[in-house]
Protein backbone atom coordinates (compact mmCIF):
# COMPACT_ATOMS: atom_id res chain seq x y z
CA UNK A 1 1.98 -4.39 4.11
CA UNK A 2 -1.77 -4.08 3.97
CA UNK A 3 -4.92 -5.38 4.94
CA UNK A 4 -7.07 -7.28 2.41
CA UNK A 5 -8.86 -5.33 0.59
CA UNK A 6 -12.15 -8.16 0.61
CA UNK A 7 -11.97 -7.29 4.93
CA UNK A 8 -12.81 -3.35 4.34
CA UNK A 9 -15.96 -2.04 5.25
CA UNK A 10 -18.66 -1.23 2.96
CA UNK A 11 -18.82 2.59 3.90
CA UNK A 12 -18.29 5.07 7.00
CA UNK A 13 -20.57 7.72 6.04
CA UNK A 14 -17.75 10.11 5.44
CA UNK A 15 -16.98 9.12 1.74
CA UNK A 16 -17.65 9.90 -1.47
CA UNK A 17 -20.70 7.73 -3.26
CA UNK A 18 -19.51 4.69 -5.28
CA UNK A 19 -18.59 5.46 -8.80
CA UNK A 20 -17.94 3.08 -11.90
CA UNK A 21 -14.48 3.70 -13.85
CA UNK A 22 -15.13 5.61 -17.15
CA UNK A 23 -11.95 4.03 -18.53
CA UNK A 24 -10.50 0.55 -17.85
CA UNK A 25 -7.02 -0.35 -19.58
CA UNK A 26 -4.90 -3.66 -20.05
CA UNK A 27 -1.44 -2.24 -20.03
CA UNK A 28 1.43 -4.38 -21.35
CA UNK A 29 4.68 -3.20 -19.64
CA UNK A 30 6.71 -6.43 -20.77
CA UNK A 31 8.37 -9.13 -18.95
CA UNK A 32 4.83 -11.00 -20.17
CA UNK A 33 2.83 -8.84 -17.83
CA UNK A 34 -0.33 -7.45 -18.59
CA UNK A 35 -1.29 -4.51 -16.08
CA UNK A 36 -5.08 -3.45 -14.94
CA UNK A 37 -5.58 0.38 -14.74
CA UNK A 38 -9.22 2.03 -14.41
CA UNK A 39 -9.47 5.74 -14.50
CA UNK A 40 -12.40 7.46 -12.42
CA UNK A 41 -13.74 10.75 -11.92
CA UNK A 42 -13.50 14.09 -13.80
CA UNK A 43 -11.96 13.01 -17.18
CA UNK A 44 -10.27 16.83 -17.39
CA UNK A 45 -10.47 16.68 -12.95
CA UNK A 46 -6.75 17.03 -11.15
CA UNK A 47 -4.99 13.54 -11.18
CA UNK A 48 -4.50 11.56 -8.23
CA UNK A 49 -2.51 8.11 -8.70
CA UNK A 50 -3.56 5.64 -5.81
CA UNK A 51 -1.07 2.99 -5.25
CA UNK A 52 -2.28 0.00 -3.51
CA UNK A 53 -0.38 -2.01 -0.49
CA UNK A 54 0.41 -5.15 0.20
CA UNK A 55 2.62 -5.72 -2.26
CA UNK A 56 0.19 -8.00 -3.85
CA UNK A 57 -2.86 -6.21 -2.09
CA UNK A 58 -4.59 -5.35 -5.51
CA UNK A 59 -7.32 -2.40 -5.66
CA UNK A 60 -11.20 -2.12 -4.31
CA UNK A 61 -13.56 -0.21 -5.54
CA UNK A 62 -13.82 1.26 -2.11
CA UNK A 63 -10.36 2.82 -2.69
CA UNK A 64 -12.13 5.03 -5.59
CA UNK A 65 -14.48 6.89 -2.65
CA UNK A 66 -11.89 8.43 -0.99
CA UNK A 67 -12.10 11.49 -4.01
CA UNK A 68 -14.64 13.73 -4.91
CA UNK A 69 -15.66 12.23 -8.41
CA UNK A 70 -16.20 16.22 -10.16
CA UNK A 71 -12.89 17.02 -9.13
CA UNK A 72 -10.45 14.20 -9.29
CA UNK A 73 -9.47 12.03 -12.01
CA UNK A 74 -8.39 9.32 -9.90
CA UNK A 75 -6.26 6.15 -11.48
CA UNK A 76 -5.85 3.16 -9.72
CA UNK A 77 -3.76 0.08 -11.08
CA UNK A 78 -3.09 -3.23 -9.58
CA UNK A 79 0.50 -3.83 -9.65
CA UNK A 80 2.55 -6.52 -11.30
CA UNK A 81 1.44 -9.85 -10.15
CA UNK A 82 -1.98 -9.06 -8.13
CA UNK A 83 -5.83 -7.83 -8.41
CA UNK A 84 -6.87 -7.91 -12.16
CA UNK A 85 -3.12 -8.11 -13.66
CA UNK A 86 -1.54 -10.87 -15.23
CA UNK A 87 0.19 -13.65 -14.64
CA UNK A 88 -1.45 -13.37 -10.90
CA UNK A 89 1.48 -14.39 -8.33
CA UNK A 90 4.18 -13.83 -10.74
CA UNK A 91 7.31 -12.56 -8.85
CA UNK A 92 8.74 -12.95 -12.36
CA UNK A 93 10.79 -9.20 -13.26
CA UNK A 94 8.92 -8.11 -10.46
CA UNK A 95 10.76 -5.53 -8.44
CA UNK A 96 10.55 -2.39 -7.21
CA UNK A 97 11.99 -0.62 -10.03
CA UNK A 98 10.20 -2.41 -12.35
CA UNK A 99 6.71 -0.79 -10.61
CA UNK A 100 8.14 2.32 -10.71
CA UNK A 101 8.85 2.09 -14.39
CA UNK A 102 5.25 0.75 -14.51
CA UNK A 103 4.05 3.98 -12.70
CA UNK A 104 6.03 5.92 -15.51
CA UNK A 105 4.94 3.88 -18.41
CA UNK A 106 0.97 4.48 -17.11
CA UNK A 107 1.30 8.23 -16.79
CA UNK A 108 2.75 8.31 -20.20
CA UNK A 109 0.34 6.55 -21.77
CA UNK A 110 -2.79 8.27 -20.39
CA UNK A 111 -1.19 11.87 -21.12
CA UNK A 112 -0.48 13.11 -17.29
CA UNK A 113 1.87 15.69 -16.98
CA UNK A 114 2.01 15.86 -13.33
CA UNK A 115 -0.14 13.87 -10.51
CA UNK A 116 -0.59 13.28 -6.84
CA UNK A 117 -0.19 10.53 -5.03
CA UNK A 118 -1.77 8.40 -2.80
CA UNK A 119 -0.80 5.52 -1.24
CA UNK A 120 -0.88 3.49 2.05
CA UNK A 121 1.65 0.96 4.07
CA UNK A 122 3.32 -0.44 0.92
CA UNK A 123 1.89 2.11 -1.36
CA UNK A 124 3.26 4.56 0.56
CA UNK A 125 6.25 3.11 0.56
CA UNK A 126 6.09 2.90 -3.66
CA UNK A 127 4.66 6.39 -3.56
CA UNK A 128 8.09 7.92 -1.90
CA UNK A 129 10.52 5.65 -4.24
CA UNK A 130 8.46 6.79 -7.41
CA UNK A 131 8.49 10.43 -6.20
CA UNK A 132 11.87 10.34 -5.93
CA UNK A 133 12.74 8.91 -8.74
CA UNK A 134 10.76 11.10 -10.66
CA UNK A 135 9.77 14.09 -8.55
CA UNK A 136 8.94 16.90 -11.47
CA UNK A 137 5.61 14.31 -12.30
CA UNK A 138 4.71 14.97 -8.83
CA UNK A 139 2.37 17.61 -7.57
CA UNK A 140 2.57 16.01 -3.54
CA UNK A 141 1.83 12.53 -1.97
CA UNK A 142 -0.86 11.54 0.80
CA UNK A 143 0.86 8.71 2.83
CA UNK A 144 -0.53 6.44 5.09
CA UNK A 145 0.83 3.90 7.62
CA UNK A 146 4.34 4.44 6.68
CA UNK A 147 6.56 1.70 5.95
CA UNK A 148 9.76 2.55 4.62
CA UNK A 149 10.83 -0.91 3.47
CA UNK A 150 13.58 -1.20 6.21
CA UNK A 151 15.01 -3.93 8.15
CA UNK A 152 14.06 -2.95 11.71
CA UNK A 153 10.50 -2.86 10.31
CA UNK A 154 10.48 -6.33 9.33
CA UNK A 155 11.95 -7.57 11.84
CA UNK A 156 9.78 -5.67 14.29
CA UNK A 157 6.93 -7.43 12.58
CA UNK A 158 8.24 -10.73 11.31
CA UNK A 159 10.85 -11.00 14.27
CA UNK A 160 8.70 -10.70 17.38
CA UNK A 161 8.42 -7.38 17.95
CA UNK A 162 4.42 -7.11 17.47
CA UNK A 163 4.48 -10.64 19.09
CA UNK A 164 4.65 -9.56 22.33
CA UNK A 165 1.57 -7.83 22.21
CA UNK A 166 -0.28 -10.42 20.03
CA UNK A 167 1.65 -14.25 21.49
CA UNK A 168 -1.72 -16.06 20.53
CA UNK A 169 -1.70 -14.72 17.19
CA UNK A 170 2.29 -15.04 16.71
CA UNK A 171 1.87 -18.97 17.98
CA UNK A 172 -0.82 -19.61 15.60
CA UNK A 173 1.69 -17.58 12.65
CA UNK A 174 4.80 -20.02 13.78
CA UNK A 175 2.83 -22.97 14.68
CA UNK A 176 3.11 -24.36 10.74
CA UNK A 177 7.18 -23.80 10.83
CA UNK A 178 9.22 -26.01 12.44
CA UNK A 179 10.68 -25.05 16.32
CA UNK A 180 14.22 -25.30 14.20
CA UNK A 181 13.55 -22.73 11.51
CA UNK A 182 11.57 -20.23 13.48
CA UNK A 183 14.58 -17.43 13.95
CA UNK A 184 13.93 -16.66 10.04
CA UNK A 185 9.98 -16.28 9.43
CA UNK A 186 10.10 -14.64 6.65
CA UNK A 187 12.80 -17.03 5.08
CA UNK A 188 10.95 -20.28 6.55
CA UNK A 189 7.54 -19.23 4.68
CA UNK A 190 9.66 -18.05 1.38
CA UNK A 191 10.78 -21.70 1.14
CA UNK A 192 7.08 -23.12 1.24
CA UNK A 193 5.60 -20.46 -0.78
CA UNK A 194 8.03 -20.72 -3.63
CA UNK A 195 7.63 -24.29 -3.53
CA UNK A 196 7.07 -26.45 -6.79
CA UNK A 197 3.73 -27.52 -5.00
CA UNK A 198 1.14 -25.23 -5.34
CA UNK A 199 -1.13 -27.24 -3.12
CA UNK A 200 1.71 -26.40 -0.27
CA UNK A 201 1.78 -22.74 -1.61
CA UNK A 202 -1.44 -22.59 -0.65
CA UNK A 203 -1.82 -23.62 2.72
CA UNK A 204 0.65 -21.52 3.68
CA UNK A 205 -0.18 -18.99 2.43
CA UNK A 206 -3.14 -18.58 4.52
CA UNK A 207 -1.34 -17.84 7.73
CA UNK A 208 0.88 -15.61 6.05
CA UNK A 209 -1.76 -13.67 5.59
CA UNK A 210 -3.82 -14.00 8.36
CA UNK A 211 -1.19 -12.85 10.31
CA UNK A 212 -1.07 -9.38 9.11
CA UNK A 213 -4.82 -9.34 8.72
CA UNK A 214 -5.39 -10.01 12.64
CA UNK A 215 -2.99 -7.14 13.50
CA UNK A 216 -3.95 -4.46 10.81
CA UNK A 217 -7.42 -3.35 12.87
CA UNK A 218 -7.49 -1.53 16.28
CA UNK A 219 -9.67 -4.07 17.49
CA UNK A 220 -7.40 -7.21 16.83
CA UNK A 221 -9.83 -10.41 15.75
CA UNK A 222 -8.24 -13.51 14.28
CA UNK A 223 -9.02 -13.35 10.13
CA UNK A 224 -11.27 -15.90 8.22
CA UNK A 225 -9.49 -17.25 5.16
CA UNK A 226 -9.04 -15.46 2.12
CA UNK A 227 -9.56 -16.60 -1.01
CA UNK A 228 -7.07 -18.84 -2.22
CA UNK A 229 -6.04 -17.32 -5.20
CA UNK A 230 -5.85 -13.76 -3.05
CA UNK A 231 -3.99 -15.26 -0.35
CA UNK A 232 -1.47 -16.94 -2.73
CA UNK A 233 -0.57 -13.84 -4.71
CA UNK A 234 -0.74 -11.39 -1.65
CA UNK A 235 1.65 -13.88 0.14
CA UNK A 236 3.88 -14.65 -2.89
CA UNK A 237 4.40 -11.29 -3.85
CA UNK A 238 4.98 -9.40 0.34
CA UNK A 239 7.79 -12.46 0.72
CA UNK A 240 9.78 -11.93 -2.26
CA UNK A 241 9.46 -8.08 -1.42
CA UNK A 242 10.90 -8.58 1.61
CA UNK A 243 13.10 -11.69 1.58
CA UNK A 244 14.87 -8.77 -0.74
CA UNK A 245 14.63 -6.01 1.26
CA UNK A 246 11.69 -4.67 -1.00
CA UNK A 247 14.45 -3.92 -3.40
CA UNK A 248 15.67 -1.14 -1.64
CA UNK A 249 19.00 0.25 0.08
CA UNK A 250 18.43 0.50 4.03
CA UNK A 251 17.52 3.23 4.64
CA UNK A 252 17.13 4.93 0.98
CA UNK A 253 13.99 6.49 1.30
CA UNK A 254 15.12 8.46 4.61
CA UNK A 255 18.09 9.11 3.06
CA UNK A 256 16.76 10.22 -1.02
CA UNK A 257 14.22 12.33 0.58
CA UNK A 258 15.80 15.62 -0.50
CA UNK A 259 15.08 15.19 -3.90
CA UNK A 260 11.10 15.55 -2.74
CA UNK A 261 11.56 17.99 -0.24
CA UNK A 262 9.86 21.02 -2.33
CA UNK A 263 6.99 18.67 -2.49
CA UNK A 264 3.84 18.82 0.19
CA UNK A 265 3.11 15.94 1.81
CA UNK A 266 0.26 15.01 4.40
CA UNK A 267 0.75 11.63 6.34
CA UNK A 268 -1.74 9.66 7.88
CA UNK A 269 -0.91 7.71 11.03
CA UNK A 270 -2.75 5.30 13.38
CA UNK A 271 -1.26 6.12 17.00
CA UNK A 272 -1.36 2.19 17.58
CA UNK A 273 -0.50 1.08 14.29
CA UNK A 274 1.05 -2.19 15.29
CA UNK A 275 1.94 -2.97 11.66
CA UNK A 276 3.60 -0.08 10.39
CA UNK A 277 4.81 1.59 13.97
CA UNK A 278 4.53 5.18 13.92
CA UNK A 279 8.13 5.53 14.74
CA UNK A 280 8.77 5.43 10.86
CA UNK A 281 6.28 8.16 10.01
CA UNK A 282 7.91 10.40 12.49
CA UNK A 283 10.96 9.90 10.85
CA UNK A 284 9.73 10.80 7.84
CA UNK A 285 8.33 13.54 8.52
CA UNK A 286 11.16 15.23 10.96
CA UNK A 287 13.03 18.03 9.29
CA UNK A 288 10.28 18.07 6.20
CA UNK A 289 9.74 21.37 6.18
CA UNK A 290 6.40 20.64 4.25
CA UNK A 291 5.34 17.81 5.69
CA UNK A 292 2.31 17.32 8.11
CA UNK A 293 2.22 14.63 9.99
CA UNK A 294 -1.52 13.65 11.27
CA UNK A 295 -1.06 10.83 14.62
CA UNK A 296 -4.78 9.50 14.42
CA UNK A 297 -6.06 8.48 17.85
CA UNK A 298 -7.69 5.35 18.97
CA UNK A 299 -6.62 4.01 15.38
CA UNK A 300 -4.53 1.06 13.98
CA UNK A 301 -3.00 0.23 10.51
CA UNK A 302 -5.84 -0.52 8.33
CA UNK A 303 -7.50 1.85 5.65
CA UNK A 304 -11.05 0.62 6.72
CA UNK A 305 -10.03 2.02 10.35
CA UNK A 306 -13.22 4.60 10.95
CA UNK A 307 -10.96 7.53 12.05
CA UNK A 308 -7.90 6.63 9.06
CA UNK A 309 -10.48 6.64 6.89
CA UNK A 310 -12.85 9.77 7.85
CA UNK A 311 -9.25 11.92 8.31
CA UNK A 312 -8.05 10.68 4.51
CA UNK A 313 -11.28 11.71 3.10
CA UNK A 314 -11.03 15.17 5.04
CA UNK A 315 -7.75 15.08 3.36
CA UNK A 316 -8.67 14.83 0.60
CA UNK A 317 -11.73 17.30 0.15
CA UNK A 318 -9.29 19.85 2.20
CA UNK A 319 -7.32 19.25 -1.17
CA UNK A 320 -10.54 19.95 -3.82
CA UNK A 321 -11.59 22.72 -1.22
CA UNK A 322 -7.63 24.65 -1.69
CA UNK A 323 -7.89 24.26 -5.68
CA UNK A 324 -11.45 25.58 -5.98
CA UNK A 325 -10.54 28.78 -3.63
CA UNK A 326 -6.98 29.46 -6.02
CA UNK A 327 -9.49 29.15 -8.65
CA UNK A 328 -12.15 31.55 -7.76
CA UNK A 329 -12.54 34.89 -8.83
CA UNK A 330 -11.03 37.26 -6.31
């Protein structure tokens, strides 16, 4: 779950100044994908992994002005399937395992020991199940909008729970699907996005999308169309993730969380985050010892939110600010 990336803002003020990558890779994990990776920053800076939402949200260049570019050597990577990677819409071996083997495979090949990670909505969610599948890479994870990949989540979203505060929006989302199949969105749009037509993929994949778009802002405002070859793989790939429960156990990343508990984590969360509820980021965060959980006022789901964004990049710098002062001569 994620906005599209083409919808964020050019700049708040608060960032970092646009940088170009000073590495760009085509990784070949197998399963005949090819995956894009860029590497910006401080070559020798700490490493910060940012994993992208959706899934099938792909990376921005904005995402890259969230770090301070002497300090960090940030790596971003569009996941199997989206962005820059190939085959684009592929749900082929595409699973969450397989992108946390990806994850694994990346840090491996670019000679990180140990990084943190960033990630929003979805990436957050990827973030927690890589952590804790590997937690001794890990140094700590910044989390946004937390989605945990369960089924009250879904069906809060897809099952009209955000509905009734958005029933013009959720009319317009059902009005494509038959009165008949409507009890099962997210099963009534897997059928016509995985059909052999992709003329019919498509067109409904617009909605899909627009959907989530219209809700992921404070201030709610129906969504142009995307791009169609966005919209298809951004659609695609979120309903195969969650006509299989993203691939995950209910409930596995509340329950798996003790194997990251010695880790510090700072979570980001829009108070009104109609999305991603903050419900789930409570969750998360109650009993983790060293956790900090940050409620955002007056702010909804999207990274491009002005508040999400200016407390991530405070985040962030806090982060620089702490390894400079270790660093210093006392």
């Amino acid at each position: 779950m994620d906005r599209l990336a083409g919808q964020i803002s050019a700049s708040h003020g608060r960032l970092h100044p646009a940088v170009e990558p000073f590495a760009r890779h085509e990784i070949d994990v197998g399963d005949g994908h090819i995956l894009y990776a860029e590497e910006c920053g401080n070559p020798q800076g700490r490493p910060v992994l940012v994993l992208h939402g959706g899934p099938g949200g792909g990376c921005s260049p904005y995402m890259r002005r969230f770090f301070d570019p002497a300090h960090y050597r940030v790596v971003l990577f569009d996941q199997r399937g989206c962005g820059r990677s190939r085959p684009t819409a592929s749900v082929r071996a595409n699973t969450t395992a397989h992108l946390i083997d990806d994850i694994a495979l990346i840090r491996a090949r670019l000679g990180i020991d140990r990084w943190l990670l960033f990630g929003g909505s979805w990436g957050a969610t990827l973030a927690l199940a890589y952590a804790q599948a590997h937690p001794d890479h890990v140094t700590g994870l910044v989390l946004r909008g937390v989605f945990l990949g369960m089924r009250s989540e879904l069906d809060w979203f897809y099952g009209g729970g955000a509905a009734r505060f958005f029933p013009d929006l959720w009319e317009r989302f059902q009005e494509p699907i038959p009165p008949s199949e409507r009890q099962d969105m997210i099963g009534a749009y897997h059928r016509r996005l995985f059909d052999d037509d992709l003329g019919r993929q498509a067109r409904f994949a617009q909605p899909w999308l627009m959907w989530e778009n219209a809700l992921a802002g404070l201030q709610s405002q129906a969504a142009g169309h995307a791009p169609a070859d966005y919209a298809r793989a951004f659609a695609r790939l979120e309903n195969h993730y969650f006509s299989n429960g993203c691939f995950l156990s209910e409930g596995q990343l509340l329950r798996d969380r003790g194997r990251i508990e010695h880790l510090p984590a700072i979570i980001v969360q829009g108070r009104y985050d109609m999305v991603c509820p903050p419900v789930s980021a409570h969750r998360l965060a109650q009993g983790w010892d060293r956790a900090e959980l940050r409620l955002v006022p007056a702010s909804g789901h999207a990274l491009s939110e002005p508040r999400i964004t200016a407390e991530l990049a405070a985040v962030m710098d806090g982060i620089r600010d702490e390894d400079r002062s270790r660093r210093a001569p006392r």
